[in-house]
C-alpha atoms as a PDB file:
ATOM      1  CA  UNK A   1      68.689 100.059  97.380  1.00  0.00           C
ATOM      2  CA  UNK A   2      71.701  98.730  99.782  1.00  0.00           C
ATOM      3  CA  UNK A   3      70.699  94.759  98.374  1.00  0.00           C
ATOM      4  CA  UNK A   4      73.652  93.682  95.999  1.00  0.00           C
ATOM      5  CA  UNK A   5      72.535  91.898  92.863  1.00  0.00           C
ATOM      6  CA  UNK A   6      74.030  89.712  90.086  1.00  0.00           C
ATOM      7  CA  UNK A   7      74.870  92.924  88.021  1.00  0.00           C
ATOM      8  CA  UNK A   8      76.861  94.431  91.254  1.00  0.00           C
ATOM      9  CA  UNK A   9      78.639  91.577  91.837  1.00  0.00           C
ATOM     10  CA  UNK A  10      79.791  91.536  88.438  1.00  0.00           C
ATOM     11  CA  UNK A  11      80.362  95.338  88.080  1.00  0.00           C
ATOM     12  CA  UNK A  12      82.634  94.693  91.335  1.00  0.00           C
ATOM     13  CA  UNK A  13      84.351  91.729  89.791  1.00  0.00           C
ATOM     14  CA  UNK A  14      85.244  93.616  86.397  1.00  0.00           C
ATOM     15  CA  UNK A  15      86.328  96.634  88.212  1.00  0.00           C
ATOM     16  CA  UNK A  16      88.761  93.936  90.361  1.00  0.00           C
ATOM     17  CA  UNK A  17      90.072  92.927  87.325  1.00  0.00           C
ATOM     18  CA  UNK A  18      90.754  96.107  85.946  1.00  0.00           C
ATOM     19  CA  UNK A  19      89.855  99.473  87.839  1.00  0.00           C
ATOM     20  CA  UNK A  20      90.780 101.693  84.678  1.00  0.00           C
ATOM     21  CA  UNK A  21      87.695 100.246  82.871  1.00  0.00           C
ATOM     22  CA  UNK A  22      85.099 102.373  81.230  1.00  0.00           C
ATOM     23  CA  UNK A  23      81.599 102.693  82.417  1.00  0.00           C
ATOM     24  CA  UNK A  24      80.833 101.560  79.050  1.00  0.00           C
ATOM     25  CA  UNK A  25      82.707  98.636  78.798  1.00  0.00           C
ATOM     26  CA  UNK A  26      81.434  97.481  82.237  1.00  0.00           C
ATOM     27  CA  UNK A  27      77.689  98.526  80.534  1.00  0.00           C
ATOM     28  CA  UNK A  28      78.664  95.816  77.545  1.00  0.00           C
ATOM     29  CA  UNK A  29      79.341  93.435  79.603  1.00  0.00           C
ATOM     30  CA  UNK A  30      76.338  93.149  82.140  1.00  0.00           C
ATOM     31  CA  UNK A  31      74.004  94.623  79.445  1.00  0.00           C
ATOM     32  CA  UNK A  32      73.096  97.769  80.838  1.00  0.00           C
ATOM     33  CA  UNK A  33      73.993 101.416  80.124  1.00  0.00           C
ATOM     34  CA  UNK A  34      76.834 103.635  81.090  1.00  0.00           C
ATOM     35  CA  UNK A  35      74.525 105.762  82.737  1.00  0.00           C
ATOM     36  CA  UNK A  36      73.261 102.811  84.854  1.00  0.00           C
ATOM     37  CA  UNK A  37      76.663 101.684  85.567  1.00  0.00           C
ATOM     38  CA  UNK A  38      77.975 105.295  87.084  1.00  0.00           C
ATOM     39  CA  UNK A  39      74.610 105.442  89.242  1.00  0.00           C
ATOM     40  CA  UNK A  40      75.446 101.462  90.477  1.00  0.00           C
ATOM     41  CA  UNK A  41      79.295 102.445  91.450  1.00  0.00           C
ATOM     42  CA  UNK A  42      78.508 105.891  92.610  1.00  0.00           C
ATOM     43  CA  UNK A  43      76.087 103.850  94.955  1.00  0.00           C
ATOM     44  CA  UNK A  44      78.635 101.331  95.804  1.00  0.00           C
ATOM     45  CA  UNK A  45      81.357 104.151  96.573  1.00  0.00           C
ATOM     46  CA  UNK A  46      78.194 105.444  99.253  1.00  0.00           C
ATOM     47  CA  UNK A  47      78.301 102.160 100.826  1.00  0.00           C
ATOM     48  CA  UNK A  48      81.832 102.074 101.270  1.00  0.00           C
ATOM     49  CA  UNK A  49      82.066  98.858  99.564  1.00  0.00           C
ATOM     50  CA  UNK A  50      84.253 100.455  97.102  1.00  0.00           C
ATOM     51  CA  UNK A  51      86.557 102.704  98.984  1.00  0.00           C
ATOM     52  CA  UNK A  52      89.182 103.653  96.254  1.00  0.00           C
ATOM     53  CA  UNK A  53      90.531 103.381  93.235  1.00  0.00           C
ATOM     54  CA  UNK A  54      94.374 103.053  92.853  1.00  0.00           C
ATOM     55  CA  UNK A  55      97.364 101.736  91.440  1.00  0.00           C
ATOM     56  CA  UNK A  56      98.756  98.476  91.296  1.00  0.00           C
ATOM     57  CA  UNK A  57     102.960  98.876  90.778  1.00  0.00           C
ATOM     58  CA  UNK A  58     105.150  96.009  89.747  1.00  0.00           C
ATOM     59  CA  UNK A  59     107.670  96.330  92.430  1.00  0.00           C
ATOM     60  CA  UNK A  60     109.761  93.405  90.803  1.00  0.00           C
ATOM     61  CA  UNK A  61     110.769  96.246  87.911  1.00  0.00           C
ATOM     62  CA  UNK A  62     112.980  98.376  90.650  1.00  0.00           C
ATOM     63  CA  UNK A  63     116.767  97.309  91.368  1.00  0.00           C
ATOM     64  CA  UNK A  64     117.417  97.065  94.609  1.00  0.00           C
ATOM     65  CA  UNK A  65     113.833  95.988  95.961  1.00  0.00           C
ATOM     66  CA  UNK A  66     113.507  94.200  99.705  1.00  0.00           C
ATOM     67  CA  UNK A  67     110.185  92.841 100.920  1.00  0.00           C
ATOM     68  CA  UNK A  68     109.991  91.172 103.797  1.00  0.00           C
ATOM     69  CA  UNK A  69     107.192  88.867 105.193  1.00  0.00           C
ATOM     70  CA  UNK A  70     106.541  89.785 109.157  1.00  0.00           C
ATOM     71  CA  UNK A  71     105.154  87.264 111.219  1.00  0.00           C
ATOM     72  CA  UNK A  72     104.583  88.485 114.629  1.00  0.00           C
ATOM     73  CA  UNK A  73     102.828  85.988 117.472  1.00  0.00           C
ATOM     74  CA  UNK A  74     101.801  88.480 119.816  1.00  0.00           C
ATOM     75  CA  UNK A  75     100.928  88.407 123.615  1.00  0.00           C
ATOM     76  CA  UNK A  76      97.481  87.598 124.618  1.00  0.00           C
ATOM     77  CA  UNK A  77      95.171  90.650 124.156  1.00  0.00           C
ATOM     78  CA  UNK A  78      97.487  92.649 122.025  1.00  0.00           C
ATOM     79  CA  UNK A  79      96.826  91.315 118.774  1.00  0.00           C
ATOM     80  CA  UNK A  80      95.050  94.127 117.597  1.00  0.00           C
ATOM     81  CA  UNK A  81      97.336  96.525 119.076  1.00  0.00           C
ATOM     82  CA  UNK A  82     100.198  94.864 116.789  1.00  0.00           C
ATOM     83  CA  UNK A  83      98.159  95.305 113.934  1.00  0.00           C
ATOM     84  CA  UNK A  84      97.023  98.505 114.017  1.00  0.00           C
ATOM     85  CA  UNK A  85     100.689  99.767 115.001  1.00  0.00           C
ATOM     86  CA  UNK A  86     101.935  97.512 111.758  1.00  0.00           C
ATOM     87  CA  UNK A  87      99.286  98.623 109.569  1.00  0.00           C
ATOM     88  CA  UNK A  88      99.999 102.813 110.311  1.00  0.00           C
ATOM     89  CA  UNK A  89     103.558 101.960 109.674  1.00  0.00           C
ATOM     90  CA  UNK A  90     106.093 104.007 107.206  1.00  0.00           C
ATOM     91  CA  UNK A  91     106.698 100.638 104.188  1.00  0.00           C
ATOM     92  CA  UNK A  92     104.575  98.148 105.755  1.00  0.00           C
ATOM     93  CA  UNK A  93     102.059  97.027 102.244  1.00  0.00           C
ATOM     94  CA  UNK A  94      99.841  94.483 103.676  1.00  0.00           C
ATOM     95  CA  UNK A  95      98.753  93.067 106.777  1.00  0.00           C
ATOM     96  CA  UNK A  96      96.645  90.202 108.278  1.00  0.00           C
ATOM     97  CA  UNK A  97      95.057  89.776 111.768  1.00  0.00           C
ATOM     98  CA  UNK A  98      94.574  85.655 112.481  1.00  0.00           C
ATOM     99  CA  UNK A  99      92.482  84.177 114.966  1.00  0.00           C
ATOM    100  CA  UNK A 100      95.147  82.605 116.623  1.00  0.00           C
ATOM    101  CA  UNK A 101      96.656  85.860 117.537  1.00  0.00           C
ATOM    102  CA  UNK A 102      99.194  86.534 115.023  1.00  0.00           C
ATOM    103  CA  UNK A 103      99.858  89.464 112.483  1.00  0.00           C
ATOM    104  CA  UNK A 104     101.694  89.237 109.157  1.00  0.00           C
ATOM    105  CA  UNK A 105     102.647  91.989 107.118  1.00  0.00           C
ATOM    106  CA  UNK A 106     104.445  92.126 104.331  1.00  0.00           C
ATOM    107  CA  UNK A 107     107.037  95.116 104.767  1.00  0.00           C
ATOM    108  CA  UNK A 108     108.847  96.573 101.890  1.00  0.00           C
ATOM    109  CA  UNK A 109     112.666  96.693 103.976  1.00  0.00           C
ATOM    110  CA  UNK A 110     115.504  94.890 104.359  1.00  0.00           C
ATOM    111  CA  UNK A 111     115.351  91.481 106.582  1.00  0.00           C
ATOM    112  CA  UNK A 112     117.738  94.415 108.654  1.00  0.00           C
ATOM    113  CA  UNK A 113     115.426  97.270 108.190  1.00  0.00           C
ATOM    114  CA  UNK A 114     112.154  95.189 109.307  1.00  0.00           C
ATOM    115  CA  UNK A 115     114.263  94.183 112.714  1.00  0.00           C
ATOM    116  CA  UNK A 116     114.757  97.848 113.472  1.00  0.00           C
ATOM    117  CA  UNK A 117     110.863  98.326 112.316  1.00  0.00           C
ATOM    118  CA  UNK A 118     110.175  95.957 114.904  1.00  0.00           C
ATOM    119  CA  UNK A 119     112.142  97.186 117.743  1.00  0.00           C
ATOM    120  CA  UNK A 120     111.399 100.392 117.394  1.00  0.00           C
ATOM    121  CA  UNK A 121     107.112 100.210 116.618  1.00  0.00           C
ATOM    122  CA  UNK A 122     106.277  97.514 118.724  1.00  0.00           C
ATOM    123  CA  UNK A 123     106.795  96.570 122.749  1.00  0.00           C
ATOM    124  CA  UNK A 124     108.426  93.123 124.856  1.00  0.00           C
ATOM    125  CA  UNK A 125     104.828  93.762 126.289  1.00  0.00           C
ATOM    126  CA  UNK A 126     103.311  92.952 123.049  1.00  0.00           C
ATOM    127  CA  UNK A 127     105.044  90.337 121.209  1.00  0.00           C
ATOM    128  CA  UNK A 128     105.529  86.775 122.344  1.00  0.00           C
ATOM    129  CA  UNK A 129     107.820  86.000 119.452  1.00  0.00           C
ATOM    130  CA  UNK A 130     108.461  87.113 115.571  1.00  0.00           C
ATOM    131  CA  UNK A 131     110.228  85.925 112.313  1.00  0.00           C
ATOM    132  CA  UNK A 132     111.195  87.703 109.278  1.00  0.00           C
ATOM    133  CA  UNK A 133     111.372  85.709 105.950  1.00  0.00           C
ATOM    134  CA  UNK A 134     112.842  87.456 102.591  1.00  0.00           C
ATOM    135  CA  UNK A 135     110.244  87.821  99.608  1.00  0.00           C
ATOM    136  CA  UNK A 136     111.258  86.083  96.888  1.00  0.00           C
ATOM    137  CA  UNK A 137     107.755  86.623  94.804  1.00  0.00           C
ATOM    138  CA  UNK A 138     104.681  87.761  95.726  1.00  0.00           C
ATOM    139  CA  UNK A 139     101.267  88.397  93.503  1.00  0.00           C
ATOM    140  CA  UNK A 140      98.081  89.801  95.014  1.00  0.00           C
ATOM    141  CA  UNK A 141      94.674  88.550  92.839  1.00  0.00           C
ATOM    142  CA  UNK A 142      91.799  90.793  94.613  1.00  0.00           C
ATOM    143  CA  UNK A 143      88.230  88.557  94.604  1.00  0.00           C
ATOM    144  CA  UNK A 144      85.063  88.456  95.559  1.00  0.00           C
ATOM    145  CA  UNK A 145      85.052  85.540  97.071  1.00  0.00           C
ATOM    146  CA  UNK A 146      81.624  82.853  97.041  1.00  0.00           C
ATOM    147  CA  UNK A 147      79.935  83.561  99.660  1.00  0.00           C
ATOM    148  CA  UNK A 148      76.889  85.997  99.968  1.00  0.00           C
ATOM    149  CA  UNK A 149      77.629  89.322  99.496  1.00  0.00           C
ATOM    150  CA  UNK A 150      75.730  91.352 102.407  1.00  0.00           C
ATOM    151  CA  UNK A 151      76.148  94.418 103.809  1.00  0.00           C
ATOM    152  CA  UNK A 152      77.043  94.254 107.376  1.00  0.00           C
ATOM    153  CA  UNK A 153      74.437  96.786 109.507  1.00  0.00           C
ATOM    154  CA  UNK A 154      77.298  99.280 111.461  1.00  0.00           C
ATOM    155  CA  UNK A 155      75.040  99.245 114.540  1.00  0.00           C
ATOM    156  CA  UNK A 156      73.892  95.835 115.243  1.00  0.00           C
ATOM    157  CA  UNK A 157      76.527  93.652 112.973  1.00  0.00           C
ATOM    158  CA  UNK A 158      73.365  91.900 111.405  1.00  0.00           C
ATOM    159  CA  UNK A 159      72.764  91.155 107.615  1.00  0.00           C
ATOM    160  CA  UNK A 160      71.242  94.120 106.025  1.00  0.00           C
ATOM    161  CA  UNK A 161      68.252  92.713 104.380  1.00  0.00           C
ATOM    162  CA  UNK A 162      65.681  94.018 101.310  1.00  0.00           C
ATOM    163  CA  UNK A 163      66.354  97.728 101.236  1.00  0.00           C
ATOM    164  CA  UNK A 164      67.050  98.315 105.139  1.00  0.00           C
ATOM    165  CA  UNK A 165      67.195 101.710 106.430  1.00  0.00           C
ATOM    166  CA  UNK A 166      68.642 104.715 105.213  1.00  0.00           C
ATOM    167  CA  UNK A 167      70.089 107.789 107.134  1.00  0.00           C
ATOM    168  CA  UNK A 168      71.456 111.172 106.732  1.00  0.00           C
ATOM    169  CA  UNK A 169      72.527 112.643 109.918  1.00  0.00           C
ATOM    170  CA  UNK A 170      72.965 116.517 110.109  1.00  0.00           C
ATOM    171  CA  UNK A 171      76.413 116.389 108.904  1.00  0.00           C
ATOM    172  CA  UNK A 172      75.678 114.941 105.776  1.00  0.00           C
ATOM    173  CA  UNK A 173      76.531 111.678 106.693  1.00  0.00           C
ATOM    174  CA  UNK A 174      74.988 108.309 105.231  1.00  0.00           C
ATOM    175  CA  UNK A 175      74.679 105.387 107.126  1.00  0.00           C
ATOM    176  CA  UNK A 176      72.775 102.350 105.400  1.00  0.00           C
ATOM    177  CA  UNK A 177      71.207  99.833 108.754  1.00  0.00           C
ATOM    178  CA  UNK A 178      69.240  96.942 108.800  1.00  0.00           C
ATOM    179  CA  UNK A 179      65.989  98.565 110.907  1.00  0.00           C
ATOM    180  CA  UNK A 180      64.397 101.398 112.001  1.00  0.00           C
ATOM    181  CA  UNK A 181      65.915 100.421 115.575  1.00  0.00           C
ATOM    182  CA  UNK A 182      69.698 100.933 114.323  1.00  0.00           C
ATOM    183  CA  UNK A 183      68.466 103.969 112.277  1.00  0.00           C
ATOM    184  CA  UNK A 184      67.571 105.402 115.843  1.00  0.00           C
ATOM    185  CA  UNK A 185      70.511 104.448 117.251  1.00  0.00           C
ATOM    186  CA  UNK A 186      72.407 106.546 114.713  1.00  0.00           C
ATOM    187  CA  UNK A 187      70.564 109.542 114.947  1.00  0.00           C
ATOM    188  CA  UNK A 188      70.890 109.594 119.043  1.00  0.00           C
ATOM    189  CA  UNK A 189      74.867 108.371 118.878  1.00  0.00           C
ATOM    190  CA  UNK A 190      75.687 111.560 116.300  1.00  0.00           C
ATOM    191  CA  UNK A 191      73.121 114.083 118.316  1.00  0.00           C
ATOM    192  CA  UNK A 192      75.224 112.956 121.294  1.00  0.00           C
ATOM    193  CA  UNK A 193      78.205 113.711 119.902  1.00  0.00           C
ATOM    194  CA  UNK A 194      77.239 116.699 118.452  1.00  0.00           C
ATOM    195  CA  UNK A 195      76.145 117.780 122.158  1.00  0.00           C
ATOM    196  CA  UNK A 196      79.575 117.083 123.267  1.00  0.00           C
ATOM    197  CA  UNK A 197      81.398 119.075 121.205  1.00  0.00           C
ATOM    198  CA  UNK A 198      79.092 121.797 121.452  1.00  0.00           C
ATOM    199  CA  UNK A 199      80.069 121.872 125.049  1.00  0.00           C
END
């Protein structure tokens, strides 16, 4: 099943809310059992809609703690290149890809230590202009969101609808697509590779 229901979306929001919680308080709360709850995050961990837990840390308890909000406008056509340089970057927490071109990251340095980030990370060639602003306070609430919550088909970038397709490619790799067009596609794109290393 790859079709999210009310129970996932709640299972998703509770684990938001607190990652640490049992399987059995999460089976309280939607009315199902522990058992059912492990098999429903197990499955969402194969989706990759949950990637990870981790830890959230309070950086406002350590003396002496800079973060730094980076706003960089960059050139047209290297957007993404700012952001992926940004978001591999040693201290850099968060960052955000606009539409209009821009990428902001917040950057746990020094306004001083950011400006050296910057100059030594990123190129003239990519940047139109930037601005560093000092963190005062800063929260992060994790949601859902309201809108529909439908897994995107890898292949194809369409909706995956009922139970779509499901499949394991020699490596033991599972992809979940919407068809048994994209499920093609997936088997000839890793038999492909697997020809080219082979070689």
């Amino acid at each position: 099943m790859t079709q999210f229901d009310t129970i996932d979306q709640r299972i998703l929001e509770l684990l938001l809310a607190d990652g640490r919680r049992s399987f059995r308080d999460i089976a309280d709360d939607v009315g199902r059992s522990a058992p059912t709850i492990s098999n429903r995050v197990e499955r969402l961990e194969d989706l990759g809609v949950i990637e990870r837990f981790t830890v959230q840390v309070d950086r406002t308890q350590f003396a002496d703690d800079d973060a730094c909000l980076l706003t960089v406008e960059a050139r047209l056509g290297h957007a993404g290149d700012v952001f992926t340089t940004l978001r591999d970057a040693d201290d850099v927490e968060h960052v955000f890809h606009t539409a209009a071109s821009t990428v902001i990251a917040k950057v746990l340095l020094s306004p001083a230590e950011v400006q050296e980030l910057v100059t030594d990370v990123l190129t003239d060639d990519q940047v139109r202009n930037y601005h560093i602003e000092s963190v005062m306070e800063s929260a992060w609430q994790p949601q859902l969101g309201t809108g529909d919550l439908d897994l995107e088909c890898p292949i194809c970038g369409k909706p995956i609808a009922d139970d779509g397709e499901t499949v394991e490619v020699e490596s033991g790799d599972t992809y979940h697509v919407c068809c048994s067009s994209c499920a093609e596609d997936i088997v000839e794109q890793y038999e492909a590779l697997a020809r080219g290393t082979d070689e």
